[in-house]
C-alpha atoms as a PDB file:
ATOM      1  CA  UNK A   1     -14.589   9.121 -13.298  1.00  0.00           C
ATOM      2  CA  UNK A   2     -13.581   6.875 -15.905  1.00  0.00           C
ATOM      3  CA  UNK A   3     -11.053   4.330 -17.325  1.00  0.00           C
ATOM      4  CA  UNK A   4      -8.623   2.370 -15.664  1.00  0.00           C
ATOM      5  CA  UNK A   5      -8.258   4.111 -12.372  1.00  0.00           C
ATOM      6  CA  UNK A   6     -12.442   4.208 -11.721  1.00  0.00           C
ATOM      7  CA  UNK A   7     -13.723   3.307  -8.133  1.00  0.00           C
ATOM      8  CA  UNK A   8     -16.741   1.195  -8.441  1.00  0.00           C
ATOM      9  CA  UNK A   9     -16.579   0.811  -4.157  1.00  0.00           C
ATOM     10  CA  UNK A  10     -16.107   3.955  -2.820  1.00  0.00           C
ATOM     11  CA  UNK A  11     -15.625   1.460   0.494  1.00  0.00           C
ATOM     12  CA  UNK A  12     -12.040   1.360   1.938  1.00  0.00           C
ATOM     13  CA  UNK A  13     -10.872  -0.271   4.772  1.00  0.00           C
ATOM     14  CA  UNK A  14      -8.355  -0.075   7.393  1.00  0.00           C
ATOM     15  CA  UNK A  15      -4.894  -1.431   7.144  1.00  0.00           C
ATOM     16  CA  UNK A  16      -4.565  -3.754  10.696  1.00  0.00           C
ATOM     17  CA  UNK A  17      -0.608  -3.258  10.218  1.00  0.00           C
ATOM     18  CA  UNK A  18      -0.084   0.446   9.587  1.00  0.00           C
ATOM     19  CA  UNK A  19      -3.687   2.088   9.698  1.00  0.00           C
ATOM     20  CA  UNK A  20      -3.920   3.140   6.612  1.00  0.00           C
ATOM     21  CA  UNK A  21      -7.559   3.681   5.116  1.00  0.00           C
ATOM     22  CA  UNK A  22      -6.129   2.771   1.245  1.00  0.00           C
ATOM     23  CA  UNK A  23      -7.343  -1.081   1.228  1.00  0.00           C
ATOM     24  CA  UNK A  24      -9.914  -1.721  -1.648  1.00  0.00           C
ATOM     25  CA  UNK A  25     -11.166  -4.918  -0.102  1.00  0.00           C
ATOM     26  CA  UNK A  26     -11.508  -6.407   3.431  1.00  0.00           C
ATOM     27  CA  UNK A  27      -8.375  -8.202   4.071  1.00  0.00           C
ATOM     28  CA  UNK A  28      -9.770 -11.455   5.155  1.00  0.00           C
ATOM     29  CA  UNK A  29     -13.725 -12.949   4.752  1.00  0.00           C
ATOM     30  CA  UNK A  30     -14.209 -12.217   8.002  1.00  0.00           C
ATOM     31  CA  UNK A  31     -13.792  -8.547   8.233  1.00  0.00           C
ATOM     32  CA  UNK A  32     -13.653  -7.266  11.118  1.00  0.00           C
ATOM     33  CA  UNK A  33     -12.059 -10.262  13.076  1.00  0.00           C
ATOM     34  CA  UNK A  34     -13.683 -11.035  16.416  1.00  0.00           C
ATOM     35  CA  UNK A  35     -11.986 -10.002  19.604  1.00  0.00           C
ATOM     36  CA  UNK A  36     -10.655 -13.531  20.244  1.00  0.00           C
ATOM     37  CA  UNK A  37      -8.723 -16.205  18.156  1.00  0.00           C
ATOM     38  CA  UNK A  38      -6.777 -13.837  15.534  1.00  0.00           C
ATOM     39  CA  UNK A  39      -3.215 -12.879  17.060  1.00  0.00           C
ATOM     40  CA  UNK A  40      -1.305 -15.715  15.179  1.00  0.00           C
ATOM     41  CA  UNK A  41      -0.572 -15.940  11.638  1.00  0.00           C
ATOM     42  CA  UNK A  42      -1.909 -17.735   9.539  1.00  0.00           C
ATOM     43  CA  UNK A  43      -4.568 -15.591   9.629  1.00  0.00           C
ATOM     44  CA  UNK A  44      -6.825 -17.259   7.269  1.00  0.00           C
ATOM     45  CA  UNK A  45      -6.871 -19.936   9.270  1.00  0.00           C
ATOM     46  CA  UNK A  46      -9.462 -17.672  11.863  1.00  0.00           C
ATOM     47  CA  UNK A  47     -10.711 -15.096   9.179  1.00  0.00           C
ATOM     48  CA  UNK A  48     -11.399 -17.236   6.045  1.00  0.00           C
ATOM     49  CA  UNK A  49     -10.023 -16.806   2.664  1.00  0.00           C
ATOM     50  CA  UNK A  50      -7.682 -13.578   1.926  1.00  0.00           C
ATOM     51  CA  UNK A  51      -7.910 -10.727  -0.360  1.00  0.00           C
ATOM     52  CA  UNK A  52      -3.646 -10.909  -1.386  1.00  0.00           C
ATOM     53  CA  UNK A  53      -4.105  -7.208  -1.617  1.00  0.00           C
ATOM     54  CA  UNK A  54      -0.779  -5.286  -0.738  1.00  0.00           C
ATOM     55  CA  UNK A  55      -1.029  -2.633   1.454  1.00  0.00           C
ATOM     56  CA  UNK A  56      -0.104   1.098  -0.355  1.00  0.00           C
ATOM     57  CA  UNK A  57       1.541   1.841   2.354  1.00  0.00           C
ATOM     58  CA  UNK A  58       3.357  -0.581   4.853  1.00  0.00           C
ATOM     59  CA  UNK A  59       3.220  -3.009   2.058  1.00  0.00           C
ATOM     60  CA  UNK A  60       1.865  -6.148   3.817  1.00  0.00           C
ATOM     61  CA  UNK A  61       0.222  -8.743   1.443  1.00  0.00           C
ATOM     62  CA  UNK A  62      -2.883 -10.081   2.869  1.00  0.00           C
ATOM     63  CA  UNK A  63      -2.390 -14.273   2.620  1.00  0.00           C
ATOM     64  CA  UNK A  64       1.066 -13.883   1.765  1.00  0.00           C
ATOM     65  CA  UNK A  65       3.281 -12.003   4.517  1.00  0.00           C
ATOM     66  CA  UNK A  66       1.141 -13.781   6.771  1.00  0.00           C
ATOM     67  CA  UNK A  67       1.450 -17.711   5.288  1.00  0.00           C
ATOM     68  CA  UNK A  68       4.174 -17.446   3.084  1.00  0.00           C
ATOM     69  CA  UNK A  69       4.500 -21.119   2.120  1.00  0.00           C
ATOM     70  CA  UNK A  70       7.064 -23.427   3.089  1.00  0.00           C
ATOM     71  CA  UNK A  71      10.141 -22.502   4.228  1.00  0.00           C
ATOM     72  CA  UNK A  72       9.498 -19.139   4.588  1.00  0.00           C
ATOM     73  CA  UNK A  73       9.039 -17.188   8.269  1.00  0.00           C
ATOM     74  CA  UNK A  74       5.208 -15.927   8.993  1.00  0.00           C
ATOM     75  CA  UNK A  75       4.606 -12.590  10.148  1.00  0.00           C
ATOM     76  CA  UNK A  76       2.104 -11.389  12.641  1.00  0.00           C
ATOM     77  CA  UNK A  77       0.534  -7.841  12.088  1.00  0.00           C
ATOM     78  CA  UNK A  78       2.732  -6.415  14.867  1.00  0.00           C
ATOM     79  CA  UNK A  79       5.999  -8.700  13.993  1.00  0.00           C
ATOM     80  CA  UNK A  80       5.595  -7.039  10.270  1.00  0.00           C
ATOM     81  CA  UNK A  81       4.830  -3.296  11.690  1.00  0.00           C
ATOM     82  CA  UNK A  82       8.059  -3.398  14.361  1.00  0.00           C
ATOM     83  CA  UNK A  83       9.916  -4.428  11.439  1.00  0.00           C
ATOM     84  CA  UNK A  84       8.658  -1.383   8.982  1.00  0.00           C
ATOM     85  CA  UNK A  85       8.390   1.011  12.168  1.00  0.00           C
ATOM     86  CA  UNK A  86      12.062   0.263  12.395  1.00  0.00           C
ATOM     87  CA  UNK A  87      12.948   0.689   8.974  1.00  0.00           C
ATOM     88  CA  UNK A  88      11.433   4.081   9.069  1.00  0.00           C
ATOM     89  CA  UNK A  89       7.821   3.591   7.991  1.00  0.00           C
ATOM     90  CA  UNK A  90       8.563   3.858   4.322  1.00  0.00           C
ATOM     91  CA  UNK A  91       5.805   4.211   2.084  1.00  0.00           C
ATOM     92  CA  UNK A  92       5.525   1.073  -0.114  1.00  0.00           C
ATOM     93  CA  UNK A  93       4.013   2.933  -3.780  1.00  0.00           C
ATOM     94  CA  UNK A  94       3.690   6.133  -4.096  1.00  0.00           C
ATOM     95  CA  UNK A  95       0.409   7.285  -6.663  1.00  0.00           C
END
Protein backbone atom coordinates (compact mmCIF):
# COMPACT_ATOMS: atom_id res chain seq x y z
CA UNK A 1 0.00 0.00 0.00
CA UNK A 2 1.13 3.29 -0.85
CA UNK A 3 0.66 7.12 -0.74
CA UNK A 4 -1.22 9.11 1.50
CA UNK A 5 -3.56 6.64 3.05
CA UNK A 6 -0.43 3.93 3.95
CA UNK A 7 -0.47 2.24 7.48
CA UNK A 8 2.99 2.16 8.80
CA UNK A 9 1.27 0.61 12.43
CA UNK A 10 -0.92 -1.91 11.59
CA UNK A 11 -1.66 -1.38 15.66
CA UNK A 12 -5.15 0.06 16.50
CA UNK A 13 -6.60 0.59 19.61
CA UNK A 14 -9.81 0.70 21.33
CA UNK A 15 -12.00 3.70 21.57
CA UNK A 16 -12.78 3.93 25.75
CA UNK A 17 -16.03 6.02 24.67
CA UNK A 18 -17.70 4.01 21.91
CA UNK A 19 -15.44 0.79 21.40
CA UNK A 20 -14.43 1.30 18.34
CA UNK A 21 -11.05 -0.45 17.20
CA UNK A 22 -10.29 2.71 14.50
CA UNK A 23 -7.73 4.72 16.90
CA UNK A 24 -4.20 5.00 15.25
CA UNK A 25 -2.51 5.84 18.51
CA UNK A 26 -3.07 5.11 22.25
CA UNK A 27 -5.17 7.84 23.50
CA UNK A 28 -3.16 8.84 26.44
CA UNK A 29 0.85 7.84 27.41
CA UNK A 30 -0.37 5.61 29.62
CA UNK A 31 -2.28 3.18 27.59
CA UNK A 32 -4.08 1.08 29.12
CA UNK A 33 -4.97 3.20 32.29
CA UNK A 34 -4.68 1.34 35.59
CA UNK A 35 -7.79 0.15 37.34
CA UNK A 36 -7.72 3.07 39.81
CA UNK A 37 -7.38 6.95 39.53
CA UNK A 38 -8.87 7.56 35.83
CA UNK A 39 -12.80 8.22 36.11
CA UNK A 40 -12.46 12.10 36.09
CA UNK A 41 -11.54 14.25 33.32
CA UNK A 42 -8.86 15.68 32.85
CA UNK A 43 -7.58 12.66 31.92
CA UNK A 44 -4.10 13.60 31.26
CA UNK A 45 -3.80 14.55 34.45
CA UNK A 46 -3.63 10.36 35.45
CA UNK A 47 -2.56 9.06 31.91
CA UNK A 48 0.14 11.56 30.75
CA UNK A 49 0.21 13.54 27.65
CA UNK A 50 -2.71 12.93 24.90
CA UNK A 51 -2.74 11.83 21.41
CA UNK A 52 -5.76 14.81 20.26
CA UNK A 53 -6.77 12.08 17.93
CA UNK A 54 -10.63 12.21 17.14
CA UNK A 55 -12.38 9.25 17.34
CA UNK A 56 -13.91 7.97 13.59
CA UNK A 57 -16.66 7.17 15.14
CA UNK A 58 -18.19 8.77 18.39
CA UNK A 59 -15.96 11.63 17.61
CA UNK A 60 -14.30 12.27 21.02
CA UNK A 61 -10.95 14.21 20.83
CA UNK A 62 -8.44 12.77 23.08
CA UNK A 63 -7.06 16.08 25.32
CA UNK A 64 -9.70 18.13 24.05
CA UNK A 65 -13.39 16.84 24.90
CA UNK A 66 -11.84 15.87 27.98
CA UNK A 67 -9.91 19.45 29.09
CA UNK A 68 -11.36 21.77 26.89
CA UNK A 69 -9.76 24.95 28.27
CA UNK A 70 -11.33 27.56 30.14
CA UNK A 71 -14.69 28.14 30.19
CA UNK A 72 -15.66 25.27 28.55
CA UNK A 73 -17.56 22.02 30.37
CA UNK A 74 -15.21 18.66 30.60
CA UNK A 75 -16.53 15.48 29.61
CA UNK A 76 -15.97 12.13 31.14
CA UNK A 77 -15.88 9.02 28.76
CA UNK A 78 -19.39 8.02 29.91
CA UNK A 79 -20.80 11.84 30.22
CA UNK A 80 -19.62 12.11 26.31
CA UNK A 81 -21.08 8.44 25.30
CA UNK A 82 -24.77 9.14 27.16
CA UNK A 83 -24.69 12.20 25.25
CA UNK A 84 -23.89 10.46 21.61
CA UNK A 85 -25.93 7.23 22.76
CA UNK A 86 -28.73 9.71 23.00
CA UNK A 87 -28.24 11.43 19.93
CA UNK A 88 -28.40 8.17 18.15
CA UNK A 89 -24.80 6.97 17.95
CA UNK A 90 -24.03 8.83 14.79
CA UNK A 91 -21.00 8.03 13.08
CA UNK A 92 -18.62 11.04 13.21
CA UNK A 93 -16.64 10.53 9.34
CA UNK A 94 -17.53 8.25 7.22
CA UNK A 95 -14.26 6.75 4.83
Amino acid sequence: MSGRYRCDNPTVYECPVCGSKELTAKPYETWPPPQEGTSTPPYEDYLGKPSYEVCLNCGFEFGNDDNPGAGATRSSFAEYRAEWTARGSPRFWNR
